[in-house]
C-alpha atoms as a PDB file:
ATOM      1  CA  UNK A   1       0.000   0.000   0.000  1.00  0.00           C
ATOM      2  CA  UNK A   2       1.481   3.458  -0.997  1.00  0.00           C
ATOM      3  CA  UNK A   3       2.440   6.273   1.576  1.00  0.00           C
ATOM      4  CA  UNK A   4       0.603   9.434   1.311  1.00  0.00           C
ATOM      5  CA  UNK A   5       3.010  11.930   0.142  1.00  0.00           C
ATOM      6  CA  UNK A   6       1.775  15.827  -0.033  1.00  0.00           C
ATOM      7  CA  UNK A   7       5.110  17.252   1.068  1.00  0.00           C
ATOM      8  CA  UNK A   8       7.475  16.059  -1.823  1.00  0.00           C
ATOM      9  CA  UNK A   9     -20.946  -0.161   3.187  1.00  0.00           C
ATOM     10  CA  UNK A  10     -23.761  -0.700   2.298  1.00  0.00           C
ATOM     11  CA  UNK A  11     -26.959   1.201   1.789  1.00  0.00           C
ATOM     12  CA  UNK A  12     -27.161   3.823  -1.458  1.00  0.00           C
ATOM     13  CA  UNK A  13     -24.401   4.116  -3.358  1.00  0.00           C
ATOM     14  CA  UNK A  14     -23.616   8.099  -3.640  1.00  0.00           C
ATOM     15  CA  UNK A  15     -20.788   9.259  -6.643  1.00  0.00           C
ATOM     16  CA  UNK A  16     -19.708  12.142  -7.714  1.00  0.00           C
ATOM     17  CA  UNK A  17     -20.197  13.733 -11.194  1.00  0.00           C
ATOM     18  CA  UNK A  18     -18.624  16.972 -11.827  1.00  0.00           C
ATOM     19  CA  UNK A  19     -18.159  18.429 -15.070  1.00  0.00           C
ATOM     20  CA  UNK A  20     -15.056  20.330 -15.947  1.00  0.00           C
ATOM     21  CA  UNK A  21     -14.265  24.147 -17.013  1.00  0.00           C
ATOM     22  CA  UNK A  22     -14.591  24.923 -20.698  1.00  0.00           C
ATOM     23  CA  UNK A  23     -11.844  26.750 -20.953  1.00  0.00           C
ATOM     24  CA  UNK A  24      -9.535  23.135 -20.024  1.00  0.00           C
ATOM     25  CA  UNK A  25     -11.122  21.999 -22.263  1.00  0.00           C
ATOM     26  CA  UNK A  26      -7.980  21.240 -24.619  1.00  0.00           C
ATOM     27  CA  UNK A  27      -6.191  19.592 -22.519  1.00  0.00           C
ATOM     28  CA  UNK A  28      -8.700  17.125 -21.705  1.00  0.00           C
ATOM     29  CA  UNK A  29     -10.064  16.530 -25.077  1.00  0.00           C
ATOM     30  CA  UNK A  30      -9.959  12.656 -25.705  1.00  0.00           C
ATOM     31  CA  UNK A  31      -9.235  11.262 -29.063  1.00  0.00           C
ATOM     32  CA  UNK A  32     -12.001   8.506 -29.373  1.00  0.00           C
ATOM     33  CA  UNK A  33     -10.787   5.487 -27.625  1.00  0.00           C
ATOM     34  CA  UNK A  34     -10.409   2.014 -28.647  1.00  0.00           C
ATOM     35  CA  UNK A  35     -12.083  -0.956 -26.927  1.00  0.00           C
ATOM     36  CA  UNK A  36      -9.413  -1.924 -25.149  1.00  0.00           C
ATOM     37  CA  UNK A  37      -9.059   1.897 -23.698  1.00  0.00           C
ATOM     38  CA  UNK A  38     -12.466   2.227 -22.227  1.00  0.00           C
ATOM     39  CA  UNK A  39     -12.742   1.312 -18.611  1.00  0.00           C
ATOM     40  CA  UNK A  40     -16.232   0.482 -17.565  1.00  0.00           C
ATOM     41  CA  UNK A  41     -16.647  -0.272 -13.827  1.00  0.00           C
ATOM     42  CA  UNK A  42     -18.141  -3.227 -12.893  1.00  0.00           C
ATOM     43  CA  UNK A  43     -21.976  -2.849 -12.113  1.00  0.00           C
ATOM     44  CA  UNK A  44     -23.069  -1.317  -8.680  1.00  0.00           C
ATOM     45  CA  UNK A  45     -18.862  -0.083  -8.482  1.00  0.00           C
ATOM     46  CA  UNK A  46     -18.772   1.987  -5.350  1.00  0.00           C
ATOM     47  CA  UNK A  47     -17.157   5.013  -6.558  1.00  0.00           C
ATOM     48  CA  UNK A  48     -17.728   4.331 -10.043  1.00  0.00           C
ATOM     49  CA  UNK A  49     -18.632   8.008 -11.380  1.00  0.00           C
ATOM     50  CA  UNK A  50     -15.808   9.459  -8.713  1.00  0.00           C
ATOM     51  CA  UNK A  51     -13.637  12.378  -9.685  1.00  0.00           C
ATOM     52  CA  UNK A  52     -14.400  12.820 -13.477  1.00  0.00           C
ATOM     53  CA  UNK A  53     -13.994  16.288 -13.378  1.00  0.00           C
ATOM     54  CA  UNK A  54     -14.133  17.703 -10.091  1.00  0.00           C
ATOM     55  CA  UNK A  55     -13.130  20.968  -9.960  1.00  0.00           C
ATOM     56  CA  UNK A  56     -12.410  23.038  -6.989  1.00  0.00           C
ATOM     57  CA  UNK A  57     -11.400  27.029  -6.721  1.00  0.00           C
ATOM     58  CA  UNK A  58      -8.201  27.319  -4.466  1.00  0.00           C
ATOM     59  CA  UNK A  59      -5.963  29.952  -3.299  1.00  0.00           C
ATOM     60  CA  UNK A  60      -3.313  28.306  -5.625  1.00  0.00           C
ATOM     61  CA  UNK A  61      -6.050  28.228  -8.629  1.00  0.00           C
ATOM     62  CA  UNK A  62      -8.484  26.050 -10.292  1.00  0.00           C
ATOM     63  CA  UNK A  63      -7.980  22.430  -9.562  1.00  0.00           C
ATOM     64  CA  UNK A  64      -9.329  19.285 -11.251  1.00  0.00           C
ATOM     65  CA  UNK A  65      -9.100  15.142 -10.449  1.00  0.00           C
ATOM     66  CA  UNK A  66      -9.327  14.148 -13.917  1.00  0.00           C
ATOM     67  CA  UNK A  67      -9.369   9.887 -14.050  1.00  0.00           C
ATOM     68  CA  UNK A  68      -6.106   8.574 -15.180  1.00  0.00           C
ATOM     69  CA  UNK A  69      -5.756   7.288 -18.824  1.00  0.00           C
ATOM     70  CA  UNK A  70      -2.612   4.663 -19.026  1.00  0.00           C
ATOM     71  CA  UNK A  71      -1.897   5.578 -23.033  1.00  0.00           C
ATOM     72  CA  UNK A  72      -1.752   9.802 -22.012  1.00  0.00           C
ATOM     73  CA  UNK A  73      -0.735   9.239 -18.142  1.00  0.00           C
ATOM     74  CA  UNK A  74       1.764   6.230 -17.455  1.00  0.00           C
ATOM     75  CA  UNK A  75       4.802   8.363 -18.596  1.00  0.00           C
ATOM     76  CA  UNK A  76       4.610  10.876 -16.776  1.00  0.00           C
ATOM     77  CA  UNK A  77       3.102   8.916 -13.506  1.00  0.00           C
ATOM     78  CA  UNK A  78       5.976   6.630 -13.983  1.00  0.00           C
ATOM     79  CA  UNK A  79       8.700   9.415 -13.889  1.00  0.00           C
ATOM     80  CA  UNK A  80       7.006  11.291 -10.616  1.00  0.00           C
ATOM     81  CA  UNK A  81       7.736   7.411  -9.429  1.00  0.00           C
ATOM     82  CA  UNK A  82      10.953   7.397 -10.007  1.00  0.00           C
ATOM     83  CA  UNK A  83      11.719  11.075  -8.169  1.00  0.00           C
ATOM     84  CA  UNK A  84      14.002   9.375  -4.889  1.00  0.00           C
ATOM     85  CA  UNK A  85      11.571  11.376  -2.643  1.00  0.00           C
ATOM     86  CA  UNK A  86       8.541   9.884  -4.027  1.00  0.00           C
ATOM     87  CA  UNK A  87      10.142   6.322  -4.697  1.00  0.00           C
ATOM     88  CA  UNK A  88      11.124   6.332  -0.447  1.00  0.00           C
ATOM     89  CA  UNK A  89       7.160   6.026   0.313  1.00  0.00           C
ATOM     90  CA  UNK A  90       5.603   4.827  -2.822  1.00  0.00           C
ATOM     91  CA  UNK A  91       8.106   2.207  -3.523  1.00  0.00           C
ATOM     92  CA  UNK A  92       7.513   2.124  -7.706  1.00  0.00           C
ATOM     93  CA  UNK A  93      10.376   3.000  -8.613  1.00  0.00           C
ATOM     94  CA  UNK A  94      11.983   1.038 -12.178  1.00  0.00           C
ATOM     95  CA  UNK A  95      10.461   0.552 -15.570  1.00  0.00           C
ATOM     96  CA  UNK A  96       7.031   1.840 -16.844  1.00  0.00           C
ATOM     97  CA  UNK A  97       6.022  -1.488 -16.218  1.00  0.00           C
ATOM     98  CA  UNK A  98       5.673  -1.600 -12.584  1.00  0.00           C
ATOM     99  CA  UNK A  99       3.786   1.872 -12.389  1.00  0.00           C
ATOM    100  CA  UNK A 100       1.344   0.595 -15.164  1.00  0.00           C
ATOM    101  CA  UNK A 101       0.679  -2.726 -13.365  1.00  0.00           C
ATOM    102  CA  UNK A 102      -0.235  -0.475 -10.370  1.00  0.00           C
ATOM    103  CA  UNK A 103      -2.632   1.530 -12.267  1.00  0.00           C
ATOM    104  CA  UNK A 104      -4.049  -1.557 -14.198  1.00  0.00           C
ATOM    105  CA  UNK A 105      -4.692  -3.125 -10.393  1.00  0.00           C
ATOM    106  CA  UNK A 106      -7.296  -0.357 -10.112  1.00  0.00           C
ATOM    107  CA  UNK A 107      -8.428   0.751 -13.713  1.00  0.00           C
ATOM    108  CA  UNK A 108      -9.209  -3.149 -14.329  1.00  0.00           C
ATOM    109  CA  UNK A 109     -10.489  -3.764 -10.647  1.00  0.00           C
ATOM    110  CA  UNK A 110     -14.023  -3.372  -8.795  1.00  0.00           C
ATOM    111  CA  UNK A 111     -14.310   0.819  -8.897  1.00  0.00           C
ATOM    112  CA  UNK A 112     -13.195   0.341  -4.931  1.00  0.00           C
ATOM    113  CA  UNK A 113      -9.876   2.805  -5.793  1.00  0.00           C
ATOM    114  CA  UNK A 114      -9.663   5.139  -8.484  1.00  0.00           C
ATOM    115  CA  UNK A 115      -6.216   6.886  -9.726  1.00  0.00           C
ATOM    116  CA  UNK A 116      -6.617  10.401 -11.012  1.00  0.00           C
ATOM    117  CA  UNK A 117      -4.412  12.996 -11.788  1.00  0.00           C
ATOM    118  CA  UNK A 118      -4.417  16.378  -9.974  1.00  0.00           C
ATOM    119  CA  UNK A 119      -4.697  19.271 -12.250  1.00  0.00           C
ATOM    120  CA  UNK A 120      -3.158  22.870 -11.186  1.00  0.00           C
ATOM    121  CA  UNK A 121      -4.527  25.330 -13.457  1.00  0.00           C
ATOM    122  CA  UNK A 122      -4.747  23.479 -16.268  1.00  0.00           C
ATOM    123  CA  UNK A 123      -1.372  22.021 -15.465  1.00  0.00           C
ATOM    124  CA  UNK A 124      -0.800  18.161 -14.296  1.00  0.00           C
ATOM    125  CA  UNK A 125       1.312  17.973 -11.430  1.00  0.00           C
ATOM    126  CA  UNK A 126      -0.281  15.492  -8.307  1.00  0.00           C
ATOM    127  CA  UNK A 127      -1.166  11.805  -8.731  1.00  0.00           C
ATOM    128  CA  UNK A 128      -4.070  10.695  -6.136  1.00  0.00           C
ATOM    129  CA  UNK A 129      -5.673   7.447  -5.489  1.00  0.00           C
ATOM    130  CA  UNK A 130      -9.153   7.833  -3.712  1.00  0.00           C
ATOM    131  CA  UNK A 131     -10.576   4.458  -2.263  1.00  0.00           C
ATOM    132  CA  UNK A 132     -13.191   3.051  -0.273  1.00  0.00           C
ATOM    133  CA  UNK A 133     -11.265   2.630   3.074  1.00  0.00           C
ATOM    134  CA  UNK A 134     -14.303   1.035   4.497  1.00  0.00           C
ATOM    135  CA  UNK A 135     -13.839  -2.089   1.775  1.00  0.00           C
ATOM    136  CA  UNK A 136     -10.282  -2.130   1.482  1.00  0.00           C
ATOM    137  CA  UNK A 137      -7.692  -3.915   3.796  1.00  0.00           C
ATOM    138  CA  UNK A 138      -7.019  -0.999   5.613  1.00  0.00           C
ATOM    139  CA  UNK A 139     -10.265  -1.438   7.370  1.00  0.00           C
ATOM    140  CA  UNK A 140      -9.168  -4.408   9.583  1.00  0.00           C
ATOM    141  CA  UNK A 141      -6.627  -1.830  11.085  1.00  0.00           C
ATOM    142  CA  UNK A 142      -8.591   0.812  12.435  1.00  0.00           C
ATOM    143  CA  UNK A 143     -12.257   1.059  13.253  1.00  0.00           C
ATOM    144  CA  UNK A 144     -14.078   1.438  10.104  1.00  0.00           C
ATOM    145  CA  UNK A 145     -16.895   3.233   9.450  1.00  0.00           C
ATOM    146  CA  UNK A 146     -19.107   2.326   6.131  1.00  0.00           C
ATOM    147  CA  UNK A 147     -18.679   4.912   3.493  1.00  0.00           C
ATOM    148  CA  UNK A 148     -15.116   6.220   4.790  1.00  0.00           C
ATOM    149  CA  UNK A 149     -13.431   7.430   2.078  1.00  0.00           C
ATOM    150  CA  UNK A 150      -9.871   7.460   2.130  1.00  0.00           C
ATOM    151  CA  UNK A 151      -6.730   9.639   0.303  1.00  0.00           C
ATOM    152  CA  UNK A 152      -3.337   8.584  -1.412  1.00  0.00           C
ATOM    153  CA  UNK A 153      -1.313  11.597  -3.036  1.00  0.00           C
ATOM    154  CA  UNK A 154       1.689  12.565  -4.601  1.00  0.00           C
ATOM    155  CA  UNK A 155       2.851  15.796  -6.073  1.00  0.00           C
ATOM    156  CA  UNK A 156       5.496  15.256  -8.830  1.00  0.00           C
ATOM    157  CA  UNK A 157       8.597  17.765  -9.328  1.00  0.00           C
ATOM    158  CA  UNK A 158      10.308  19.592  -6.634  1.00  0.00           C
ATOM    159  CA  UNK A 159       8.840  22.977  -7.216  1.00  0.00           C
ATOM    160  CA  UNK A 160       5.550  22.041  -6.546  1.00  0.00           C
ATOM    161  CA  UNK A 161       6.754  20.756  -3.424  1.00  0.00           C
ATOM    162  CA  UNK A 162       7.451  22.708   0.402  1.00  0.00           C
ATOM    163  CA  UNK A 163       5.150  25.406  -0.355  1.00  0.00           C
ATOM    164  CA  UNK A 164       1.947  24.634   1.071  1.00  0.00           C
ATOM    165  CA  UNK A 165       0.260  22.800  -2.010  1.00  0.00           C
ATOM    166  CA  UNK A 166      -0.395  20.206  -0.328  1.00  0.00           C
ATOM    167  CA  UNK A 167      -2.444  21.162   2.895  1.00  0.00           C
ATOM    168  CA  UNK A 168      -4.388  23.196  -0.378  1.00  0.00           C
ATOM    169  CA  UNK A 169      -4.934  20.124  -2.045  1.00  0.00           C
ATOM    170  CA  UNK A 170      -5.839  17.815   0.686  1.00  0.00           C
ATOM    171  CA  UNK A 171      -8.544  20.587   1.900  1.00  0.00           C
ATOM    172  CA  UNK A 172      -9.844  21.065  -1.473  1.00  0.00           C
ATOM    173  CA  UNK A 173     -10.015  17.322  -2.295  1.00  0.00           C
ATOM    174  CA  UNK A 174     -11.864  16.623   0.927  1.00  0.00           C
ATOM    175  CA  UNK A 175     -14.266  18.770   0.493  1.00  0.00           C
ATOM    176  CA  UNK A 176     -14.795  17.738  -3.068  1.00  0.00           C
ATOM    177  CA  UNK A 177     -15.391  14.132  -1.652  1.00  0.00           C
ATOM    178  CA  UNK A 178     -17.587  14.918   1.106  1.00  0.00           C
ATOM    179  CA  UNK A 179     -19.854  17.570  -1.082  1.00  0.00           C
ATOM    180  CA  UNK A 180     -20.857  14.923  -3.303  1.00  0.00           C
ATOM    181  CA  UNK A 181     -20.463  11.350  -1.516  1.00  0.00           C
ATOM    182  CA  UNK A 182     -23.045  12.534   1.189  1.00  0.00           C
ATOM    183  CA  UNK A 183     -22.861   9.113   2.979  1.00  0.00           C
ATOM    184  CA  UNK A 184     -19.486   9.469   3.306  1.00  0.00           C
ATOM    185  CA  UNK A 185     -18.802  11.357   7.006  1.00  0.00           C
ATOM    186  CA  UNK A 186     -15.027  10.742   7.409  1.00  0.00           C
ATOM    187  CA  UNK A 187     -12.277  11.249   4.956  1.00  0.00           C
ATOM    188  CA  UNK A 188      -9.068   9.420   5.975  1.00  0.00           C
ATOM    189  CA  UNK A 189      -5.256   8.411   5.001  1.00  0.00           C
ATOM    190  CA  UNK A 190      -2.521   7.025   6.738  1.00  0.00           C
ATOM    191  CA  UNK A 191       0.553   8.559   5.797  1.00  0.00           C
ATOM    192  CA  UNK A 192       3.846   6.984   7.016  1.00  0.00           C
ATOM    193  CA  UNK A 193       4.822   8.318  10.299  1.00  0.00           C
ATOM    194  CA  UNK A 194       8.316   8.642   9.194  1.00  0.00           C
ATOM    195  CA  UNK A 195       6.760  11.313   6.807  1.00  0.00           C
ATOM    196  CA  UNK A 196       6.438  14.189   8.767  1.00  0.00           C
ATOM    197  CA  UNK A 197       6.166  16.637   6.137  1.00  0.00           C
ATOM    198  CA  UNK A 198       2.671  14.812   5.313  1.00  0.00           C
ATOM    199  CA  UNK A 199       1.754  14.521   8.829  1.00  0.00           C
ATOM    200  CA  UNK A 200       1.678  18.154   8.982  1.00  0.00           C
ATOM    201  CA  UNK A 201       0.540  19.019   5.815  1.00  0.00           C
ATOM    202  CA  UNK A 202      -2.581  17.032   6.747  1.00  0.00           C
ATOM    203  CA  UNK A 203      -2.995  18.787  10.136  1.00  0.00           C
ATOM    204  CA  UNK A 204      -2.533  21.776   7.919  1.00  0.00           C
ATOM    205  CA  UNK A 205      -5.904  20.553   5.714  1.00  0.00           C
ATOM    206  CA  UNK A 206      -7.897  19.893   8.512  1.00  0.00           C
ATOM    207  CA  UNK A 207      -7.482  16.511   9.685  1.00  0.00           C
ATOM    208  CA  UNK A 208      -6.806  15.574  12.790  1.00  0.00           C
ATOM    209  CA  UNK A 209      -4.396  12.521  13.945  1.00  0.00           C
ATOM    210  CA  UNK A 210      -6.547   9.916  14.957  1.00  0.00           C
ATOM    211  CA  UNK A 211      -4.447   6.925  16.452  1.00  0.00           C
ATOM    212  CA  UNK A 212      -1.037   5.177  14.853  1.00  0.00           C
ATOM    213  CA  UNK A 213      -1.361   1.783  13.406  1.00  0.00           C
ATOM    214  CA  UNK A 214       0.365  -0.827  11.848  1.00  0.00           C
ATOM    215  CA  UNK A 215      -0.190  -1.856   8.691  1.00  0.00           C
ATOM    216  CA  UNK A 216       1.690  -4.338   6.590  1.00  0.00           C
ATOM    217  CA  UNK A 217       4.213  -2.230   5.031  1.00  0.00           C
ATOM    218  CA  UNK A 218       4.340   0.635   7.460  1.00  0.00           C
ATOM    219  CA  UNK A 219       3.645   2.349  10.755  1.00  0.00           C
ATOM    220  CA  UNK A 220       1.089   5.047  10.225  1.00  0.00           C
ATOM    221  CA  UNK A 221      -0.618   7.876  11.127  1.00  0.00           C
ATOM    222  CA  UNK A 222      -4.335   7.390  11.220  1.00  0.00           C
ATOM    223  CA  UNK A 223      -5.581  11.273   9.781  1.00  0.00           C
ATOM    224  CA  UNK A 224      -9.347  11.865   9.481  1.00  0.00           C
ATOM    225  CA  UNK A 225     -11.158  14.992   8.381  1.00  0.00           C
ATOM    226  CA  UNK A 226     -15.089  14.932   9.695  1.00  0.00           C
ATOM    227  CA  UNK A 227     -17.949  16.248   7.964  1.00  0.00           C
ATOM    228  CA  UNK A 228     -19.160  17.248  11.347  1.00  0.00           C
ATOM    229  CA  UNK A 229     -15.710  19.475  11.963  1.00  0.00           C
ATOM    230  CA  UNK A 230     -14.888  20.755   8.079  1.00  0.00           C
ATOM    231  CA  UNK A 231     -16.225  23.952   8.594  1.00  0.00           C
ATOM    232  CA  UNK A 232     -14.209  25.101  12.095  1.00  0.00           C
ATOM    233  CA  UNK A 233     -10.997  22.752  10.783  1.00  0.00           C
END
């Protein structure tokens, strides 16, 4: 399971469908895809219209997830891989190969993680995996609540790092979840406790440290944001 990395249920199933600004519209455009580059979540997928589009205004601009497309995306993914201070948490570092069998894990899978891209203004420059925490391994670590939805993120290249873009991010991106997955009451992530720069760019976003817990691959810092607290956090 990846680190987070800013600094560098049941019942109704509720999605999120967001349209983008016209004037990105360029760099979005799609060429029309080929069978075998259409990804149709399974039936009933529990985040299976997630992040297509959301938009967000920020302090650092206008900010889109846009769903990650291996044939336009793995390049560049792959290189922000490679970067030694992502590659220390994410642990993708090497050929193409490897990043593109991550992404295929999800694209291919159930809808229970999606990968997007984070885009800055019309620029690309985050990678972000939003799961269902609540139905993914994670959940026999902490105490799970149905519908938590929880946060993976990287920002790629070095000046996009250590200057507060990522507390901006995480706020904007929580909110975005929580506005439109109204089921959802708790955002989460568990960054690697040997990441402080996350720690506290979390803290920053308005999450609070919940408990540290041990997961397979890490020690980690349990970080939730509440619907109940978003608005005085």
């Amino acid at each position: 399971m990846p680190s987070t990395d800013p600094g560098l249920g049941t019942g109704s199933e509720d999605t999120l469908d967001p349209h983008l600004p016209p004037e990105w519209s360029a760099w979005y455009a799609e060429e029309p895809r080929t069978p075998d580059q259409v990804v149709t979540p399974t039936a009933g997928a529990p985040l299976a219209n997630l992040a297509d589009g959301a938009t967000a205004d920020t302090p650092a601009g206008p900010f889109a997830l846009v769903p990650v497309r291996l044939d336009r995306d793995l390049g560049r993914i792959a290189g922000w891989m490679n970067d030694p201070a992502v590659a220390a948490f994410w642990e993708l570092a090497g050929a193409p190969e490897i990043t593109a069998a991550h992404l295929r894990a999800q694209l291919d899978g159930d809808g229970r993680s999606l990968p997007c891209l984070g885009v800055l203004a019309g620029v690309p420059m985050s990678y972000w995996e939003i799961y269902r925490a609540d139905l993914d391994p994670v959940a026999r670590h902490y105490p799970a609540r149905s519908q938590d939805t929880g946060l993976h993120l990287l920002i790629g290249g070095a000046g996009n790092r250590a200057r507060g873009l990522g507390s901006t991010l995480l706020r904007a991106t929580a909110d975005l979840v929580l506005d439109h997955r109204p089921l959802c009451h708790r955002v989460i992530a568990e960054p690697d406790l040997r990441n402080t720069a996350s720690v506290a760019a979390f803290l920053s976003a308005g999450f609070r440290y919940s408990d540290e817990i041990e997961l397979p691959d890490k020690r980690a810092a349990l970080m939730i944001r509440d619907r109940a607290h978003r608005h005085v956090l």
